[in-house]
PDB file of N, CA and C in Angstrom:
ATOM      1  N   UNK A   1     -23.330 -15.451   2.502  1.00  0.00           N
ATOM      2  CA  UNK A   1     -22.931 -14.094   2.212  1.00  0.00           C
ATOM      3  C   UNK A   1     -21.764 -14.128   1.231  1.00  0.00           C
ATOM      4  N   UNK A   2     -21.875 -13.428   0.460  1.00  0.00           N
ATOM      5  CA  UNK A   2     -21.047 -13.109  -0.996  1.00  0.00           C
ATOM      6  C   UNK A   2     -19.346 -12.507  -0.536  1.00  0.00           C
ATOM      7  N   UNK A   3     -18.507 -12.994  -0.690  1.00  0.00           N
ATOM      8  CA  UNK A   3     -16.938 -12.286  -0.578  1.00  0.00           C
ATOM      9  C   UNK A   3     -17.189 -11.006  -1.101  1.00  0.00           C
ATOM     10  N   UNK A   4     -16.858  -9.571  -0.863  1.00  0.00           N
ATOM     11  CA  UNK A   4     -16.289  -8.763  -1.835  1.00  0.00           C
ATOM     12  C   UNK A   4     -14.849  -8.708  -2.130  1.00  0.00           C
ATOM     13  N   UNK A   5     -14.402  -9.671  -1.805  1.00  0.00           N
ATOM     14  CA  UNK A   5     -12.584  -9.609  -1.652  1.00  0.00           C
ATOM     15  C   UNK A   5     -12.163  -9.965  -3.125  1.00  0.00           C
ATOM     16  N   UNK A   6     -11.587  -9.084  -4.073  1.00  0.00           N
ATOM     17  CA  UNK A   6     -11.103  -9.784  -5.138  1.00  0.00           C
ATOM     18  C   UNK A   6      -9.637 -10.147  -5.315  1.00  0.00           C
ATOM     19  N   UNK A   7      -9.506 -11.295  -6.237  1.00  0.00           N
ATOM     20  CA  UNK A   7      -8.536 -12.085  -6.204  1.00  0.00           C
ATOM     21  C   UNK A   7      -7.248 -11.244  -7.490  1.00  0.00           C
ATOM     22  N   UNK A   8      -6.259 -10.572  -7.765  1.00  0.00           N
ATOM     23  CA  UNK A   8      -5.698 -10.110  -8.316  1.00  0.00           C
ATOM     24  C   UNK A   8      -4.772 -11.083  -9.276  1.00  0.00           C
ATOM     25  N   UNK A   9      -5.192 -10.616 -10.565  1.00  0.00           N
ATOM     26  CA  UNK A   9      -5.161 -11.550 -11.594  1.00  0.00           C
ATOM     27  C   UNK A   9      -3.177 -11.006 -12.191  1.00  0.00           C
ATOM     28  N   UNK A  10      -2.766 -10.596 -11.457  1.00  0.00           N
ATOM     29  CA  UNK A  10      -1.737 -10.325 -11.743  1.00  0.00           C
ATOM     30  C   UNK A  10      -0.665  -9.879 -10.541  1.00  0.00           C
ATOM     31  N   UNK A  11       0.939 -10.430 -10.140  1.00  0.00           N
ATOM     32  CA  UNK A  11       1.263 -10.016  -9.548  1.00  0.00           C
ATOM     33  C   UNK A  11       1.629  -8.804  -9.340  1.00  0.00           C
ATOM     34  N   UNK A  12       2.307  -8.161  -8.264  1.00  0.00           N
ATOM     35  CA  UNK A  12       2.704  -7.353  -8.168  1.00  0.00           C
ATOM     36  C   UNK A  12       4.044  -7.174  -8.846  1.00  0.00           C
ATOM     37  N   UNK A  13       4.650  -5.887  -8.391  1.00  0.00           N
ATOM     38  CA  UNK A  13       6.187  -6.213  -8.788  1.00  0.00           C
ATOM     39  C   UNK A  13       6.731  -6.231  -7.391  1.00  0.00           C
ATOM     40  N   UNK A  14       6.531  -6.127  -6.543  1.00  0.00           N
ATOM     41  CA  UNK A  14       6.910  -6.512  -5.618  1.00  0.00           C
ATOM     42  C   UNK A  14       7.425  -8.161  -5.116  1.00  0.00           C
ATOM     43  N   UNK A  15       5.802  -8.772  -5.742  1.00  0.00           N
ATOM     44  CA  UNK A  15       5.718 -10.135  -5.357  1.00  0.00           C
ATOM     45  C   UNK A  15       6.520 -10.429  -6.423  1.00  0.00           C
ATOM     46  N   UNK A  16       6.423 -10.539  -7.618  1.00  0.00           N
ATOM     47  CA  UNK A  16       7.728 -10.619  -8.684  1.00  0.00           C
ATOM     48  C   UNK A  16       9.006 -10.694  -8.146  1.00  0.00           C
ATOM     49  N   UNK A  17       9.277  -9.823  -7.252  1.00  0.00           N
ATOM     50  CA  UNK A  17      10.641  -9.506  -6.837  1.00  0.00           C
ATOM     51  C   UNK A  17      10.852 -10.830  -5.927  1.00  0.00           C
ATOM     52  N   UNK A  18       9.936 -10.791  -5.189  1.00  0.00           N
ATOM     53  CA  UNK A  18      10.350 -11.843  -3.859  1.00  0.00           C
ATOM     54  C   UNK A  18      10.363 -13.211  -4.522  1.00  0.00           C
ATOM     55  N   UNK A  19       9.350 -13.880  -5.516  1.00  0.00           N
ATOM     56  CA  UNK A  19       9.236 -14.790  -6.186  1.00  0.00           C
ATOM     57  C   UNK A  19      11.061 -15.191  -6.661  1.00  0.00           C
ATOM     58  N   UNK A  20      11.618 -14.323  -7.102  1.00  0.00           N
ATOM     59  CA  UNK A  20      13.205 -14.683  -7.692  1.00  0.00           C
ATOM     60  C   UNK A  20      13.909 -14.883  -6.402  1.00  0.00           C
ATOM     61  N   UNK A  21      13.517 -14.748  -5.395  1.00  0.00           N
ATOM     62  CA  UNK A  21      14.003 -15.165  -3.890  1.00  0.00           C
ATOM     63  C   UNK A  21      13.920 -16.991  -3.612  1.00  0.00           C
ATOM     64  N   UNK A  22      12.976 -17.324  -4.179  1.00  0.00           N
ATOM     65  CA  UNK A  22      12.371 -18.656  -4.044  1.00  0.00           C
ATOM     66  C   UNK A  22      13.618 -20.091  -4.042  1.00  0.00           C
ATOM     67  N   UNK A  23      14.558 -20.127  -4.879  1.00  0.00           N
ATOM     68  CA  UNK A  23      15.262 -21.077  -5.338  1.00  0.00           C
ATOM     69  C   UNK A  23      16.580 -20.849  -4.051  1.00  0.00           C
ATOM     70  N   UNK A  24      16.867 -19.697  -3.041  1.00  0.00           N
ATOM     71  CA  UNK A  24      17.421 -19.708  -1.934  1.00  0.00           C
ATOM     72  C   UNK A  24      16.488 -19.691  -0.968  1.00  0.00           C
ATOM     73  N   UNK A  25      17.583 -20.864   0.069  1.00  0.00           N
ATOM     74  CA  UNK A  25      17.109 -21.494   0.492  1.00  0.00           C
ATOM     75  C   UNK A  25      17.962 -20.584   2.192  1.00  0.00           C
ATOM     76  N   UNK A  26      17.252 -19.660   3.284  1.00  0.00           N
ATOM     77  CA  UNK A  26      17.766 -19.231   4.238  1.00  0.00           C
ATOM     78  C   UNK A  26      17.506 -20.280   5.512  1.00  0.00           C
ATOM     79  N   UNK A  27      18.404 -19.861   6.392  1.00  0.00           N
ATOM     80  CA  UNK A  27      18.306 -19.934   7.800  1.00  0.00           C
ATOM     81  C   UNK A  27      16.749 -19.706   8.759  1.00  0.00           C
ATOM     82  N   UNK A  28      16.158 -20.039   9.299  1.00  0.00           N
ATOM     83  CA  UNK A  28      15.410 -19.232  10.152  1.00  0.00           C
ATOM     84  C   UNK A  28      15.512 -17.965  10.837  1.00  0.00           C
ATOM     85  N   UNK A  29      16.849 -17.893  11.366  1.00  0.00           N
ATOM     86  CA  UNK A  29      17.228 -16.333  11.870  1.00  0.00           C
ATOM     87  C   UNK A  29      17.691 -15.194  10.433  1.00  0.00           C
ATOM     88  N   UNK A  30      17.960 -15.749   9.621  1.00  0.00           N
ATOM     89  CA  UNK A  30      17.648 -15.146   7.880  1.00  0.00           C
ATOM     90  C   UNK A  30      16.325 -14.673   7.748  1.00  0.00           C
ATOM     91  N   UNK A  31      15.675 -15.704   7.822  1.00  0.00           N
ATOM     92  CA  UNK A  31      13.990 -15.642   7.411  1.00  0.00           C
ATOM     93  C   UNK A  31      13.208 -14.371   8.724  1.00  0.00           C
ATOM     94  N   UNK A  32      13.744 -14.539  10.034  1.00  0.00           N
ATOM     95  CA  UNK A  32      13.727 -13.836  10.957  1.00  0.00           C
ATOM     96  C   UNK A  32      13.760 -12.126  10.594  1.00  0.00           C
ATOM     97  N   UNK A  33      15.358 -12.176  10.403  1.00  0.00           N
ATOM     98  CA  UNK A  33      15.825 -10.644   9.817  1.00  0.00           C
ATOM     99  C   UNK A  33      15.090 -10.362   8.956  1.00  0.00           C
ATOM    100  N   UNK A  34      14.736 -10.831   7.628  1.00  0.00           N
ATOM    101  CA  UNK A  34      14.171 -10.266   6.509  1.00  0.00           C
ATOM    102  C   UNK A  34      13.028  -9.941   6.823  1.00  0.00           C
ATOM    103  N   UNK A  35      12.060 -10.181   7.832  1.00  0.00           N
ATOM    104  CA  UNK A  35      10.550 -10.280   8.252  1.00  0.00           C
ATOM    105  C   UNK A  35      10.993  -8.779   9.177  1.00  0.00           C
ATOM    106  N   UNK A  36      11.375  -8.726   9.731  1.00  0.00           N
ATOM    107  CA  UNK A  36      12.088  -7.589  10.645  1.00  0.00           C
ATOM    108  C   UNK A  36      12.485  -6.575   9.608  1.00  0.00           C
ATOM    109  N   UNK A  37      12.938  -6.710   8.335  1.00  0.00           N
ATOM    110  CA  UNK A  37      13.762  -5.490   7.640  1.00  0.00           C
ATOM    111  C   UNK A  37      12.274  -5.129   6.607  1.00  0.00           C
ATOM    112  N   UNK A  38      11.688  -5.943   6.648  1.00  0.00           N
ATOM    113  CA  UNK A  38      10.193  -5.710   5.480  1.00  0.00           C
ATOM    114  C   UNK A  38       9.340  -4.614   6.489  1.00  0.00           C
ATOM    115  N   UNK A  39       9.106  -5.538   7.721  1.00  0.00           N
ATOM    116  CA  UNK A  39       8.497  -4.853   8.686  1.00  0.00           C
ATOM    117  C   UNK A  39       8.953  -3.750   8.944  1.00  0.00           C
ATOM    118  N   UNK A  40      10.064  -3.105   9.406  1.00  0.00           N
ATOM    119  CA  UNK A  40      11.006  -1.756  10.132  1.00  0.00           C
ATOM    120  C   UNK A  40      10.768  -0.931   8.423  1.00  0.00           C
ATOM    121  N   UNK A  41      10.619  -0.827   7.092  1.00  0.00           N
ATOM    122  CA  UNK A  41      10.563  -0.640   5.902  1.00  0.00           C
ATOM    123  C   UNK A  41       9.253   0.166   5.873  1.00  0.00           C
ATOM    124  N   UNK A  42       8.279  -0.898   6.228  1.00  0.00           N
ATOM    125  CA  UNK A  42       6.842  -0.409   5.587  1.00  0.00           C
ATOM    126  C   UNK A  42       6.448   0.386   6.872  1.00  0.00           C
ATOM    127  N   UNK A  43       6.909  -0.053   8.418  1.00  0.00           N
ATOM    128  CA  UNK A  43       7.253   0.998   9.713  1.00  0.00           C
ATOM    129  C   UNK A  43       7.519   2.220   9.396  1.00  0.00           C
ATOM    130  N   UNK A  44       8.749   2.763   8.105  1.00  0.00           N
ATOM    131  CA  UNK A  44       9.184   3.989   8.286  1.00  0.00           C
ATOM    132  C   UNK A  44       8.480   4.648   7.158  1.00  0.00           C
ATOM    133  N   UNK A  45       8.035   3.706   6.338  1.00  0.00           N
ATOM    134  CA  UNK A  45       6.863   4.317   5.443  1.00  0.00           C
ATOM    135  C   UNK A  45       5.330   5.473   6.064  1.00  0.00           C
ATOM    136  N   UNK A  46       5.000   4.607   7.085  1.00  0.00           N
ATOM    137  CA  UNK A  46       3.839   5.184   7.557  1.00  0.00           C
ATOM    138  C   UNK A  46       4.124   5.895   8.500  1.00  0.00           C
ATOM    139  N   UNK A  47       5.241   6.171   9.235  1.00  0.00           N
ATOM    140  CA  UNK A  47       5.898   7.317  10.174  1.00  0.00           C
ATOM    141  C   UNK A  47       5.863   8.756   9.150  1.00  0.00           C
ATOM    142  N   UNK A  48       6.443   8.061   7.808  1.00  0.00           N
ATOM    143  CA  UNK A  48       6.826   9.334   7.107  1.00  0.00           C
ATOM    144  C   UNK A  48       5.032  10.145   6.433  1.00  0.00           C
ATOM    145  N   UNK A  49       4.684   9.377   6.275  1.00  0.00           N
ATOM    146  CA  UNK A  49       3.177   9.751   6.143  1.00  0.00           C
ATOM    147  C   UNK A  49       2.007  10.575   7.045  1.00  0.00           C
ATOM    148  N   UNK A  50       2.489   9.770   8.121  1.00  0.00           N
ATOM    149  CA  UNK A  50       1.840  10.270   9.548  1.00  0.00           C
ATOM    150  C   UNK A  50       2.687  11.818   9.606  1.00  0.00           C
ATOM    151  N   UNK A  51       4.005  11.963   9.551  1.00  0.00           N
ATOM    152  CA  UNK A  51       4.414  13.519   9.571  1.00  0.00           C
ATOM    153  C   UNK A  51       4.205  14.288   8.998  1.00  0.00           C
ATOM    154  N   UNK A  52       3.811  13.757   7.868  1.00  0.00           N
ATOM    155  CA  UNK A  52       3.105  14.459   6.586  1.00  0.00           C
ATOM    156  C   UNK A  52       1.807  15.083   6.826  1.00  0.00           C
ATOM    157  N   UNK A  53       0.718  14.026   7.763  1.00  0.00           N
ATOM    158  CA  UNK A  53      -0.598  14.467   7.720  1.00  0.00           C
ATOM    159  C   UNK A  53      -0.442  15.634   8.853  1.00  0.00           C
ATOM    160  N   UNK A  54       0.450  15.188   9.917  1.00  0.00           N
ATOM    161  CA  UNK A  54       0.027  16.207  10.928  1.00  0.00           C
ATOM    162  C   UNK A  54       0.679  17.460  10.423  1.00  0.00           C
ATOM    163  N   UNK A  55       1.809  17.471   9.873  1.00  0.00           N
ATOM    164  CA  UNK A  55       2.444  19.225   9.306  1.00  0.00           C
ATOM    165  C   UNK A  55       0.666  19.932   8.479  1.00  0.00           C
ATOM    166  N   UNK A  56       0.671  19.130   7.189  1.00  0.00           N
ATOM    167  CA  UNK A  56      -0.681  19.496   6.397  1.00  0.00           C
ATOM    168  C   UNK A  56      -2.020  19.824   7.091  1.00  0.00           C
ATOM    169  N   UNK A  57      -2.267  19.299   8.265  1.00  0.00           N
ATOM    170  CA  UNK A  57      -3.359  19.495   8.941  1.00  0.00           C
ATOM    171  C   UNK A  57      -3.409  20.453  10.240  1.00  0.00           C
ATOM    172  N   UNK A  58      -2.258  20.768  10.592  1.00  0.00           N
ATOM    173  CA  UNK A  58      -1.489  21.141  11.587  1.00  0.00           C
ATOM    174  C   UNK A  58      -2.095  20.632  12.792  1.00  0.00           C
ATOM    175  N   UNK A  59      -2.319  19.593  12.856  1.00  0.00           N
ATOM    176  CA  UNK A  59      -2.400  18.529  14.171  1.00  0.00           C
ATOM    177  C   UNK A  59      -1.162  18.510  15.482  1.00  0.00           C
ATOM    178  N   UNK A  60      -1.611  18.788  16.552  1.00  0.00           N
ATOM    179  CA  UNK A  60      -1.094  18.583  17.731  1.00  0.00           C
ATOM    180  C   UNK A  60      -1.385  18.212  19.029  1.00  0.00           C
ATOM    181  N   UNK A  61      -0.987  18.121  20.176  1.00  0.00           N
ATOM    182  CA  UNK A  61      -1.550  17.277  21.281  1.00  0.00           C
ATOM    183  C   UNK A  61      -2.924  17.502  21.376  1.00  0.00           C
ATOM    184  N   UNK A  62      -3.303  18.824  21.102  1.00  0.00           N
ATOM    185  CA  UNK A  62      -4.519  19.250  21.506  1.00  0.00           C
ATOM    186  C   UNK A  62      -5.481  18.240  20.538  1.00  0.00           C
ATOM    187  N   UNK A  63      -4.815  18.370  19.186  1.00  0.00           N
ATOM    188  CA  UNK A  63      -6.090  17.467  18.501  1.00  0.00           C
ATOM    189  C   UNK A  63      -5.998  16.057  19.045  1.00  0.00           C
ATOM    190  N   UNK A  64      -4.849  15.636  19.496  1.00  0.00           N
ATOM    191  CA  UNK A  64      -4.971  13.996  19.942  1.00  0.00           C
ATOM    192  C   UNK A  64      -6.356  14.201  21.240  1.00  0.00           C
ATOM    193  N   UNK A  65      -6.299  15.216  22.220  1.00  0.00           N
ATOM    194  CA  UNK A  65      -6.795  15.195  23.640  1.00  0.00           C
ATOM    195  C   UNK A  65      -8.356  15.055  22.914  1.00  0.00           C
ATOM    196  N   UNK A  66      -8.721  16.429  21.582  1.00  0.00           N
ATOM    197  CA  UNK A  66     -10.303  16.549  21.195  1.00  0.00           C
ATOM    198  C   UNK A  66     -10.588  15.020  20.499  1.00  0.00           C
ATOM    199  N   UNK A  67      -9.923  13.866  19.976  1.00  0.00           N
ATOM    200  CA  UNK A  67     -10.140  13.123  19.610  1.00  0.00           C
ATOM    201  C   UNK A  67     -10.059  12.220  20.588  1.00  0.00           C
ATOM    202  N   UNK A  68     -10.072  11.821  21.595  1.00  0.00           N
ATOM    203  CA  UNK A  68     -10.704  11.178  22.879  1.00  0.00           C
ATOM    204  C   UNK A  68     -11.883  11.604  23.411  1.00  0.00           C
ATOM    205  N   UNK A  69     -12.590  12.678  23.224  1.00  0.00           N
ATOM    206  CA  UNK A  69     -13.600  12.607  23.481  1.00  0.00           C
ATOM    207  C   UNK A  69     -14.859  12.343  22.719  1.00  0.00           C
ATOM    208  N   UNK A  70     -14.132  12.406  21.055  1.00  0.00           N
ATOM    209  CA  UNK A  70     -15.017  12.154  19.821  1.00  0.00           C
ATOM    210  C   UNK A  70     -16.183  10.787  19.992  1.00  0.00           C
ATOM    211  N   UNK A  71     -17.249  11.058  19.643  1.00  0.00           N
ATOM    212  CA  UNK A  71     -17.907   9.835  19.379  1.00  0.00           C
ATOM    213  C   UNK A  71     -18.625   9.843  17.950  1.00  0.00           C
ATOM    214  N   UNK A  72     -17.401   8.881  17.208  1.00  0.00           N
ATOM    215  CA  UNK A  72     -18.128   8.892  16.380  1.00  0.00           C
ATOM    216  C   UNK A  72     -18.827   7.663  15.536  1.00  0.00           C
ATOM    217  N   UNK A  73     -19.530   6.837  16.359  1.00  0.00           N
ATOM    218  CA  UNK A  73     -20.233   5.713  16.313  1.00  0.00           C
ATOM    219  C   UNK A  73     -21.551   6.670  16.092  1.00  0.00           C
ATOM    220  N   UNK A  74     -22.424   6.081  14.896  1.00  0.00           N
ATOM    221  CA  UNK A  74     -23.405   6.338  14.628  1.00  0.00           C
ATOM    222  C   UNK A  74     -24.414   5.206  15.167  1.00  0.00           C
ATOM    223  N   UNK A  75     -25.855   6.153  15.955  1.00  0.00           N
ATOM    224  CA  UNK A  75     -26.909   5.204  16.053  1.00  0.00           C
ATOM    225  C   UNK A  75     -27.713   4.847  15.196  1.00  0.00           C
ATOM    226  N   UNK A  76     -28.089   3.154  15.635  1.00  0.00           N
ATOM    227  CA  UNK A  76     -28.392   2.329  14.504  1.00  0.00           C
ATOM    228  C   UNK A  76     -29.890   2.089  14.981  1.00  0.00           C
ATOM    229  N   UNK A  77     -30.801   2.447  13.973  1.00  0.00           N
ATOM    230  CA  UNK A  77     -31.971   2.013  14.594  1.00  0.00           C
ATOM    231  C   UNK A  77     -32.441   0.579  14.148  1.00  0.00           C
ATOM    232  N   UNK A  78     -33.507   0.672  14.854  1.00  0.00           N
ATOM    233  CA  UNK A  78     -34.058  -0.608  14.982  1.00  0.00           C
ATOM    234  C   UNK A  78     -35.560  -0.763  14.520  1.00  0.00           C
TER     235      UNK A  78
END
């Protein structure tokens, strides 16, 4: 079976950024924090998104409760 995963022929600027990180040399509890401050980062990213969808959609408990009963697995025939 064939990959569809493609390989990106160019970095990011992100990865750019971290790349000039390379020639220091941290601690483990360094390496620790920074994994923790990337993580808690891209964390408050998708909090702020998620508040976004539910204001725009006006989503509330009730839609969490109708989306437990959702099925939305499609049957597959045979």
């Amino acid at each position: 079976m064939a990959s569809t995963q493609t390989i990106p022929t160019r970095l990011s600027n992100l990865q750019i950024e971290l790349l000039k990180l390379y020639p220091y040399s941290v601690s483990e509890n360094e390496l620790r924090d920074i994994r923790k401050m990337l993580a808690d980062y891209f964390a408050q990213k998708i909090d702020i998104e998620m508040d976004q969808l539910w204001e725009k959609n006006d989503w509330n408990d009730q839609t969490i409760e109708s989306w437990k009963s959702e099925h939305l697995r499609s049957k597959t025939s045979k």
